[in-house]
C-alpha atoms as a PDB file:
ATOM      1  CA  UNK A   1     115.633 104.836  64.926  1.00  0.00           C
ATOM      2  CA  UNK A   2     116.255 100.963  64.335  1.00  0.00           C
ATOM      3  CA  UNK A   3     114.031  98.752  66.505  1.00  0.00           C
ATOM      4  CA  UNK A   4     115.388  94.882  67.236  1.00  0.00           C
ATOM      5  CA  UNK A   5     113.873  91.979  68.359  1.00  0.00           C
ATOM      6  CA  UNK A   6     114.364  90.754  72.083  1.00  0.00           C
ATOM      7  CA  UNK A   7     112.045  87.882  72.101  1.00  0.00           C
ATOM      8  CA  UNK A   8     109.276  89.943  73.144  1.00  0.00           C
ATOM      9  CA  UNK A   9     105.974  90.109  71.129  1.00  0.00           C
ATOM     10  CA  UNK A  10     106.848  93.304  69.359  1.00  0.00           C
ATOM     11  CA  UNK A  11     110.087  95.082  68.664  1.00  0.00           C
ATOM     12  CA  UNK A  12     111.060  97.498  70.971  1.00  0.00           C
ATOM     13  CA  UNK A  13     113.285 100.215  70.468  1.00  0.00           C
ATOM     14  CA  UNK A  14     116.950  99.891  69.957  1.00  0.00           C
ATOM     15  CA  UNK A  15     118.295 102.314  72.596  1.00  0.00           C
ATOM     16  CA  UNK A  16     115.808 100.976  74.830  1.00  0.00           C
ATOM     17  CA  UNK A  17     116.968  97.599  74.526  1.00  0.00           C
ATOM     18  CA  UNK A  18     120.809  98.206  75.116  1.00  0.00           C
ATOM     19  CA  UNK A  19     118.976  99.079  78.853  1.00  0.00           C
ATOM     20  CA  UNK A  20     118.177  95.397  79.639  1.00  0.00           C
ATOM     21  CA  UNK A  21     114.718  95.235  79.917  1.00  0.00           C
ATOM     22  CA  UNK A  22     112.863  92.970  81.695  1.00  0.00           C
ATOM     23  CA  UNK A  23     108.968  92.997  80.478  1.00  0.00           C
ATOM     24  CA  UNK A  24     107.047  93.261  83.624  1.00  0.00           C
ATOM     25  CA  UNK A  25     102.886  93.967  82.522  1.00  0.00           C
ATOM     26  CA  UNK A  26     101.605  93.964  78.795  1.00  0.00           C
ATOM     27  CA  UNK A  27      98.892  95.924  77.971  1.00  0.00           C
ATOM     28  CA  UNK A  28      96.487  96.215  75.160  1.00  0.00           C
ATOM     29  CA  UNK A  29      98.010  99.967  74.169  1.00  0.00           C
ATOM     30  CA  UNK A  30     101.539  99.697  75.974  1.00  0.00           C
ATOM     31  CA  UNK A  31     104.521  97.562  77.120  1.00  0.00           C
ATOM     32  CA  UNK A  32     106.155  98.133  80.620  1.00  0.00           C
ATOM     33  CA  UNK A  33     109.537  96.990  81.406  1.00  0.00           C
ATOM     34  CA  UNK A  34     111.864  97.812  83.882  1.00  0.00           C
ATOM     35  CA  UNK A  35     115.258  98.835  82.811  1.00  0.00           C
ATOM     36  CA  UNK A  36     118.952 100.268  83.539  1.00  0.00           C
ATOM     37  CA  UNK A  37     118.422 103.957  83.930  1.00  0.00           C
ATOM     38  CA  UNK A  38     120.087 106.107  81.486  1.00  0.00           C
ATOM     39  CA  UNK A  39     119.478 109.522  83.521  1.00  0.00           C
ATOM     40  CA  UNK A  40     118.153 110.718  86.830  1.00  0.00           C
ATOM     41  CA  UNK A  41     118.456 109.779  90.664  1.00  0.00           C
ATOM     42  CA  UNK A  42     117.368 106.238  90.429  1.00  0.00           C
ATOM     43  CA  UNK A  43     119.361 103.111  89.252  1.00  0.00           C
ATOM     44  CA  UNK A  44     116.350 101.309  87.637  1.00  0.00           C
ATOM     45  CA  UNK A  45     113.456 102.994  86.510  1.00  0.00           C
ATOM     46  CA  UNK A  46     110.136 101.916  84.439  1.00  0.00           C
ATOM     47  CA  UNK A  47     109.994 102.195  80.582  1.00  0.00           C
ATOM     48  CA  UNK A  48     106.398 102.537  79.490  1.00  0.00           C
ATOM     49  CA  UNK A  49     106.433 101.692  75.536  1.00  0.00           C
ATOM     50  CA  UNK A  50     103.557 102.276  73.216  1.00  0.00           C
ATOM     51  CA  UNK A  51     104.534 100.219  70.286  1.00  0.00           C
ATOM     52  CA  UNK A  52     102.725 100.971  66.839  1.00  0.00           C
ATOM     53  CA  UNK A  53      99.994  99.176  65.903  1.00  0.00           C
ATOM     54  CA  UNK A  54     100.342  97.454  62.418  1.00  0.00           C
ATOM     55  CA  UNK A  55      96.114  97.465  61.909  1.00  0.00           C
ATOM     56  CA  UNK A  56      96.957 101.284  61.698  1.00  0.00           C
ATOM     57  CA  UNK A  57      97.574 103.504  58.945  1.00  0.00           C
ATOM     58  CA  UNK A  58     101.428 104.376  59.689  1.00  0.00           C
ATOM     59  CA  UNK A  59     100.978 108.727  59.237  1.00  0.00           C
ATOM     60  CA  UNK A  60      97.590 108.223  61.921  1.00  0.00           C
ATOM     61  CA  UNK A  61      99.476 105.944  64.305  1.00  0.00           C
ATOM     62  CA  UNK A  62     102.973 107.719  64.919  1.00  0.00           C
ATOM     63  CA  UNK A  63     100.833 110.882  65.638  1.00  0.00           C
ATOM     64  CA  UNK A  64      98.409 109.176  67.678  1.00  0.00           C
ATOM     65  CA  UNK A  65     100.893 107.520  69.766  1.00  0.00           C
ATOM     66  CA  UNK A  66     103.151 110.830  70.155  1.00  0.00           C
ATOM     67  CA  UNK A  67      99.994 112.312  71.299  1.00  0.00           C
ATOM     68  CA  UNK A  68      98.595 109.495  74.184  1.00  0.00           C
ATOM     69  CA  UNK A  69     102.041 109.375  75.414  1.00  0.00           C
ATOM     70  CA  UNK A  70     102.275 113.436  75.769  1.00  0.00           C
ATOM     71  CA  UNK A  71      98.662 113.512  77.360  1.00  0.00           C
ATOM     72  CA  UNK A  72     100.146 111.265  80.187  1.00  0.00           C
ATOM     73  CA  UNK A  73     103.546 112.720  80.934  1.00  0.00           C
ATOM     74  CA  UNK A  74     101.484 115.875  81.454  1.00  0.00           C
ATOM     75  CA  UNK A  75      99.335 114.229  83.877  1.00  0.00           C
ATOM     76  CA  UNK A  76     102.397 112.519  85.770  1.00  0.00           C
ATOM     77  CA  UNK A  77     104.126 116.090  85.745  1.00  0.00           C
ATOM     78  CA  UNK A  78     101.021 117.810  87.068  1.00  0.00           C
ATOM     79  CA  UNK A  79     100.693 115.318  89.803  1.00  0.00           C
ATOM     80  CA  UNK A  80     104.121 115.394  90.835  1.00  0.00           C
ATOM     81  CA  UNK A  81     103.809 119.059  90.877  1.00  0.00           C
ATOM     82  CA  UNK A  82     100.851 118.697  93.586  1.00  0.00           C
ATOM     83  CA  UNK A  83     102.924 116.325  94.997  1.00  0.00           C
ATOM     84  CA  UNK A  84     100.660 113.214  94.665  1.00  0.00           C
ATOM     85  CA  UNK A  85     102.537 110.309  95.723  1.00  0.00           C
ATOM     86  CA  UNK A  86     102.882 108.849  91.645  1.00  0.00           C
ATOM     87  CA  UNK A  87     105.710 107.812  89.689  1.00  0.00           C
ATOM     88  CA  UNK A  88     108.486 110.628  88.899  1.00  0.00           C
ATOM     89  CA  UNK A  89     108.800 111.038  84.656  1.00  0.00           C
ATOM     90  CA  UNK A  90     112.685 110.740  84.009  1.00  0.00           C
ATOM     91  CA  UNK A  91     112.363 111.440  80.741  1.00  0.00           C
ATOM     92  CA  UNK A  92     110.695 111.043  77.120  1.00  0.00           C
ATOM     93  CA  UNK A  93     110.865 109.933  73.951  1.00  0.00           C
ATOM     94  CA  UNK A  94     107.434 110.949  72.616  1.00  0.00           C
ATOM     95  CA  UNK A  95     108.187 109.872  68.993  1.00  0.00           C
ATOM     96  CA  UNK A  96     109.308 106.746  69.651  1.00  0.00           C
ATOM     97  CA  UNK A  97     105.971 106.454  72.455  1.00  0.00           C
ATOM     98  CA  UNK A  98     108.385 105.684  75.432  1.00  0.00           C
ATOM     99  CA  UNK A  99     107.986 107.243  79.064  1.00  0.00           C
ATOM    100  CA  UNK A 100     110.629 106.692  81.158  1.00  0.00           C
ATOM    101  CA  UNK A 101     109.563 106.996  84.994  1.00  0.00           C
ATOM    102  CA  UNK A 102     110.257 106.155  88.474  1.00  0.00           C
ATOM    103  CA  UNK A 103     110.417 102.566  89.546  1.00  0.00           C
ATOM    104  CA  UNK A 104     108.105 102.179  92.523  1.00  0.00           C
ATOM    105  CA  UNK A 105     109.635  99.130  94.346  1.00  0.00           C
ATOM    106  CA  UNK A 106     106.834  97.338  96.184  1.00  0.00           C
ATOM    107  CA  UNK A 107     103.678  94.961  96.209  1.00  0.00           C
ATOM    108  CA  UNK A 108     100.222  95.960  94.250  1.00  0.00           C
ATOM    109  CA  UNK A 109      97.868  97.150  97.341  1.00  0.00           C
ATOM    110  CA  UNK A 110      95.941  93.992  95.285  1.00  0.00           C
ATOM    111  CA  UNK A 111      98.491  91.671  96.415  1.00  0.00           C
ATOM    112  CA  UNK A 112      98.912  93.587  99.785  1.00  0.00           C
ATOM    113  CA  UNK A 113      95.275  92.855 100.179  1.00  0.00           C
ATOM    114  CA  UNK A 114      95.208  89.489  99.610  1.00  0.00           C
ATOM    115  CA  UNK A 115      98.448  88.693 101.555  1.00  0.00           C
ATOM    116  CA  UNK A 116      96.414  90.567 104.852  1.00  0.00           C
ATOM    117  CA  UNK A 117      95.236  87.850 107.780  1.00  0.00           C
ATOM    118  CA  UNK A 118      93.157  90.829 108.597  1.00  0.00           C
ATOM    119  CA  UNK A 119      90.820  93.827 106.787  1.00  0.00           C
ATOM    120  CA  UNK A 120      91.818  96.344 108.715  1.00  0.00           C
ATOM    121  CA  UNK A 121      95.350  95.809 108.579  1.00  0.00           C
ATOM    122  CA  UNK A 122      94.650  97.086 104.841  1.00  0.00           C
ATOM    123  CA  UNK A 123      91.918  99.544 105.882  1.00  0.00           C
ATOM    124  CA  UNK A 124      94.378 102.681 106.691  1.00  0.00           C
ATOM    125  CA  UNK A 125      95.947 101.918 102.898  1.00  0.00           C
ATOM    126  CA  UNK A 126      92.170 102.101 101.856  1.00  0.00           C
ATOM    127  CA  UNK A 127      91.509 105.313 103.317  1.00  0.00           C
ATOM    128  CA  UNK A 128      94.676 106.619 101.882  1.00  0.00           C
ATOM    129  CA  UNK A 129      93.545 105.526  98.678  1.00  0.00           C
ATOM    130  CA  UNK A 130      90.287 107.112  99.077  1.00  0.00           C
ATOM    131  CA  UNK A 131      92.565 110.784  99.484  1.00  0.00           C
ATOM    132  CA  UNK A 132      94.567 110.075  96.819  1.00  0.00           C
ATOM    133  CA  UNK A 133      91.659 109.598  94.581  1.00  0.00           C
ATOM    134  CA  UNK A 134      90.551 112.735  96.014  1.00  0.00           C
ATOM    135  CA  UNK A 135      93.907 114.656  95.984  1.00  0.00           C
ATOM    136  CA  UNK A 136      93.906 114.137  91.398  1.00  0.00           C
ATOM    137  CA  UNK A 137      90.065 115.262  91.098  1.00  0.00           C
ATOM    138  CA  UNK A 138      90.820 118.181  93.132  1.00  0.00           C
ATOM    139  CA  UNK A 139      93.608 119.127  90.173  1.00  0.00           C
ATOM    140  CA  UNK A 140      90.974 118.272  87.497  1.00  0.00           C
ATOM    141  CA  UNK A 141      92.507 114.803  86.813  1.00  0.00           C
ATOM    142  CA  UNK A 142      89.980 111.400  86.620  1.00  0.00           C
ATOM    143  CA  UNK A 143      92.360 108.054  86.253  1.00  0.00           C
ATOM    144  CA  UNK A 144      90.416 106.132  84.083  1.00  0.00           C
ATOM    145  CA  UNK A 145      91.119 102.806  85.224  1.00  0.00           C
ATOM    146  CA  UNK A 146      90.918 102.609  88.916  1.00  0.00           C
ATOM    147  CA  UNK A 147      91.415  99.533  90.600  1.00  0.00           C
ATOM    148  CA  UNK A 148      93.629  97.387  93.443  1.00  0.00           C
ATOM    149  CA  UNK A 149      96.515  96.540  90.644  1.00  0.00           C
ATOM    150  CA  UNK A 150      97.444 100.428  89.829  1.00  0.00           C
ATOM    151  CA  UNK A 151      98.229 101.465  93.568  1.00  0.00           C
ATOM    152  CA  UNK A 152     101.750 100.588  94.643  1.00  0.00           C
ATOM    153  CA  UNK A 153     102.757  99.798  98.388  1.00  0.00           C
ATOM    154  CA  UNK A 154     106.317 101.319  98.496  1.00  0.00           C
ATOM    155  CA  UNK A 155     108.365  98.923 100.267  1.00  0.00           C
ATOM    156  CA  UNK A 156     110.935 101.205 101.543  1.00  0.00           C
ATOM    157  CA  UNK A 157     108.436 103.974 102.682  1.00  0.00           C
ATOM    158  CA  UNK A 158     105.146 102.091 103.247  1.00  0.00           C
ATOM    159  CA  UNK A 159     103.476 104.930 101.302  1.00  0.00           C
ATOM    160  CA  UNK A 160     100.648 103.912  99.077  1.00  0.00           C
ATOM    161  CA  UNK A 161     101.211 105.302  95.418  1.00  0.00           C
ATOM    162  CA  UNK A 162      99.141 105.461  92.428  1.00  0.00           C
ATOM    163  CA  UNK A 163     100.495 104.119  89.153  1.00  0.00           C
ATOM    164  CA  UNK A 164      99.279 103.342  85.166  1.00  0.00           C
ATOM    165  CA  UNK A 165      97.785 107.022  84.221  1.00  0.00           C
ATOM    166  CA  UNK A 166      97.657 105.844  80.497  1.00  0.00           C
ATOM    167  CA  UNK A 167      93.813 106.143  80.629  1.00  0.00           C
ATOM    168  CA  UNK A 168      93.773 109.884  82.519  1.00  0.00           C
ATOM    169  CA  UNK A 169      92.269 113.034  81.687  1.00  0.00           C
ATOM    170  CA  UNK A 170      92.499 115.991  82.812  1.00  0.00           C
ATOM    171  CA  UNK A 171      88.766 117.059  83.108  1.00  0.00           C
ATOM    172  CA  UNK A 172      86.702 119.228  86.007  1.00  0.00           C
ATOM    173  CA  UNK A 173      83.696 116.611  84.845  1.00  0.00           C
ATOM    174  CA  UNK A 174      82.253 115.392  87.987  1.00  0.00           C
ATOM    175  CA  UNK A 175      80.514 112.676  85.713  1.00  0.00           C
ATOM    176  CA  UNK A 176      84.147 111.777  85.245  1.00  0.00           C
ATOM    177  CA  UNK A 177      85.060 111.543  88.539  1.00  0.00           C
ATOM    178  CA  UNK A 178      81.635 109.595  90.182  1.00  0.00           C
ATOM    179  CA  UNK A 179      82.226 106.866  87.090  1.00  0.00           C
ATOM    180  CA  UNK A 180      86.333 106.527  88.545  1.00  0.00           C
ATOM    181  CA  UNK A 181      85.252 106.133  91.879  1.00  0.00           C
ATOM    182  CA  UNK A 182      82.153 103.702  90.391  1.00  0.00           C
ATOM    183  CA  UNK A 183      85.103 101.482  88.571  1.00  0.00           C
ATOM    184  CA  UNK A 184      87.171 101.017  91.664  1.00  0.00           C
ATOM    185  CA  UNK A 185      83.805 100.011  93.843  1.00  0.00           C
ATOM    186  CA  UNK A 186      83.716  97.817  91.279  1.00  0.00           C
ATOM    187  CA  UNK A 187      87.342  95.968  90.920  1.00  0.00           C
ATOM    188  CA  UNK A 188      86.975  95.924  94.846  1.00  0.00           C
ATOM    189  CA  UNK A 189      84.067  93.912  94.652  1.00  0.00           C
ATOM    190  CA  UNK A 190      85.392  91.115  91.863  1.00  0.00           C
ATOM    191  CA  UNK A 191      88.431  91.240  93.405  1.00  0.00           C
ATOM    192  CA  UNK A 192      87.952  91.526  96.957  1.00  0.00           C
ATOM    193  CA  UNK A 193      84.811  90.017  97.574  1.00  0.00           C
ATOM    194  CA  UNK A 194      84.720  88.946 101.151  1.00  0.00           C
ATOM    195  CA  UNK A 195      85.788  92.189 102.522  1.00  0.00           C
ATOM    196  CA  UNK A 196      84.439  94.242  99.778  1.00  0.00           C
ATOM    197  CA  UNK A 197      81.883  96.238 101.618  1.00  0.00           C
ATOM    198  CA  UNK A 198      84.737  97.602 104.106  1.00  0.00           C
ATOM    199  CA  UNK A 199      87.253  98.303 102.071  1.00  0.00           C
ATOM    200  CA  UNK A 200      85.354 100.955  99.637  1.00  0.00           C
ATOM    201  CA  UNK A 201      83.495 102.439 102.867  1.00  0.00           C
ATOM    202  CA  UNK A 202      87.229 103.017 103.664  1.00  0.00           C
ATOM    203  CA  UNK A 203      88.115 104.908 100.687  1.00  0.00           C
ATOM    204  CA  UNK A 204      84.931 106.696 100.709  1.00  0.00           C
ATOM    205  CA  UNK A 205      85.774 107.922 103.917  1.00  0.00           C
ATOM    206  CA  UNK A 206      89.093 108.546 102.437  1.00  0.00           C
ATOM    207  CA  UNK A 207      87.780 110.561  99.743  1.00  0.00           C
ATOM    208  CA  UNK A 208      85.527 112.458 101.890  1.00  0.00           C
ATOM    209  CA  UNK A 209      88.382 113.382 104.652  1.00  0.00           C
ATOM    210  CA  UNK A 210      88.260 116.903 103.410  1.00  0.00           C
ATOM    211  CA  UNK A 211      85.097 117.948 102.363  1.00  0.00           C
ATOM    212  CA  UNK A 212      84.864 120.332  99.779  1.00  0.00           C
ATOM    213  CA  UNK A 213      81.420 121.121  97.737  1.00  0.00           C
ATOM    214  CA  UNK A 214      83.067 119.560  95.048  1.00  0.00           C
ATOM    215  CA  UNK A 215      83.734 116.474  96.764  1.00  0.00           C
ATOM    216  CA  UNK A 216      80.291 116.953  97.972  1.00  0.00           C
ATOM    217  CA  UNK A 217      79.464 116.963  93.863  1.00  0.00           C
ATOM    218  CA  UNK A 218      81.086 113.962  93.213  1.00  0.00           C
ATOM    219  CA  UNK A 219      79.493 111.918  95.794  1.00  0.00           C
ATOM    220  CA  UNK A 220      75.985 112.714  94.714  1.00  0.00           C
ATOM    221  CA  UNK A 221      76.880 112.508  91.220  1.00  0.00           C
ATOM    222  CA  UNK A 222      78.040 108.593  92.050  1.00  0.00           C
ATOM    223  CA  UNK A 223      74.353 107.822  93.578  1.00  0.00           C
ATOM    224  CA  UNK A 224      72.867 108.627  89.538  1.00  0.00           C
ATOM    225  CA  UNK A 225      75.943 106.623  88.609  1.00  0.00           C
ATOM    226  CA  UNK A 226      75.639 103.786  90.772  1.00  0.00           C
ATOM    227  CA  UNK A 227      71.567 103.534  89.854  1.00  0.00           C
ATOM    228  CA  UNK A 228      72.317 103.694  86.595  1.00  0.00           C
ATOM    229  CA  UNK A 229      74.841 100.645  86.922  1.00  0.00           C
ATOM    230  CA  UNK A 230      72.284  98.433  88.832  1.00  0.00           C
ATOM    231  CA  UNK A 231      69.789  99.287  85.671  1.00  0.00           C
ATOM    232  CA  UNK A 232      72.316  97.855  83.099  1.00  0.00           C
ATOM    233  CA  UNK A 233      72.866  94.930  85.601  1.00  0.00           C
ATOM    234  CA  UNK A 234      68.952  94.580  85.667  1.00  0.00           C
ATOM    235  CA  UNK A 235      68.882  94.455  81.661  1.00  0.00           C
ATOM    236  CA  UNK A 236      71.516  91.791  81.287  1.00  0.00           C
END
């Protein structure tokens, strides 16, 4: 397939750019845009594009690509099976490294946060973050990059959503799972400093709602994790 140039950093596919996208986050692996939709219920939707990398062997990268971009729609599809409140995959174009999803209209819970005259205004999003987080390690899914920026506040619904799986994997590791909780304790705190403390005994208490002996697992798997971050810290 031909690829043209629409003033963006890379070129982007040519059927993807008769869409009129608009580039809305740039990643280090993958472009986002919202575009027309070509299929499905919803009149715009999210293209996720993983362009190739030119520092890459060409017969490495396609397959590479073909294969990251898979590994998520799986994930999405496995949520949405469960049910987790996450983007809906319209469709794919795995050669080509695009994802085609639901567009969650909304603020980042980030921006929510900082928008808030008041902490707990934001703490029942918390705590529904906290089962959320909860709801994808009880399927055997860690996120990989947990933080404030990749849940969604649906503006029509209010309902808190999680977004940007491009890091997941589908693993019953509770190492896994203690280091994704130990990431977002850790955005919370550089990004939401004054209320930091609160808001992650919120989602804890989320994420304990339903106690399982696997959530149980996780939790005392995050004490070793949490020790061993405070060593590193210690070392410089």
């Amino acid at each position: 397939m031909s690829l043209i140039d629409r003033g963006f950093s890379v070129r982007i596919p040519a059927d993807m750019a008769e869409l009129e996208p608009e580039l809305i986050a740039q990643g280090a692996e993958a472009l986002t845009f919202v575009v027309d939709c070509c299929e499905g219920p919803y009149p715009k939707c999210v293209a996720k594009y993983r362009p190739p990398k030119p520092y890459r062997i060409a017969e490495l990268d396609q397959p590479l690509r073909k294969r990251r971009t898979n590994a998520e729609v799986r994930v999405l599809r496995k949520l949405a099976d469960a049910q987790i409140a996450c983007p809906r995959v319209v469709s794919v174009d795995d050669k080509q490294g695009l994802i085609y999803m639901e567009l969650i209209k909304g603020q980042s819970l980030k921006q929510v946060t900082w928008d808030a005259s008041d902490v707990s205004s934001v703490r029942p999003l918390f705590i529904r973050f906290g089962e959320l987080v909860a709801g994808i390690h009880a399927l055997n899914i860690a996120h990989g990059d947990l933080t404030t920026s990749n849940a969604m506040v649906d503006s029509e619904s209010g309902e808190l959503k999680l977004i940007d799986f491009g890091l997941a994997s589908q693993s019953a590791n509770v190492e896994e799972k203690a280091v994704d909780i130990y990431v977002l304790e850790r955005a919370i705190a550089s990004t939401h400093p004054d209320s930091a403390n609160q808001l992650v005994d919120a989602v804890l208490m989320g994420y304990q709602a339903d106690p399982t002996s696997h959530t149980a697992q996780v939790m005392n798997r995050l004490q070793v994790v949490r020790q061993r971050g405070r060593k590193r810290a210690m070392l410089g």
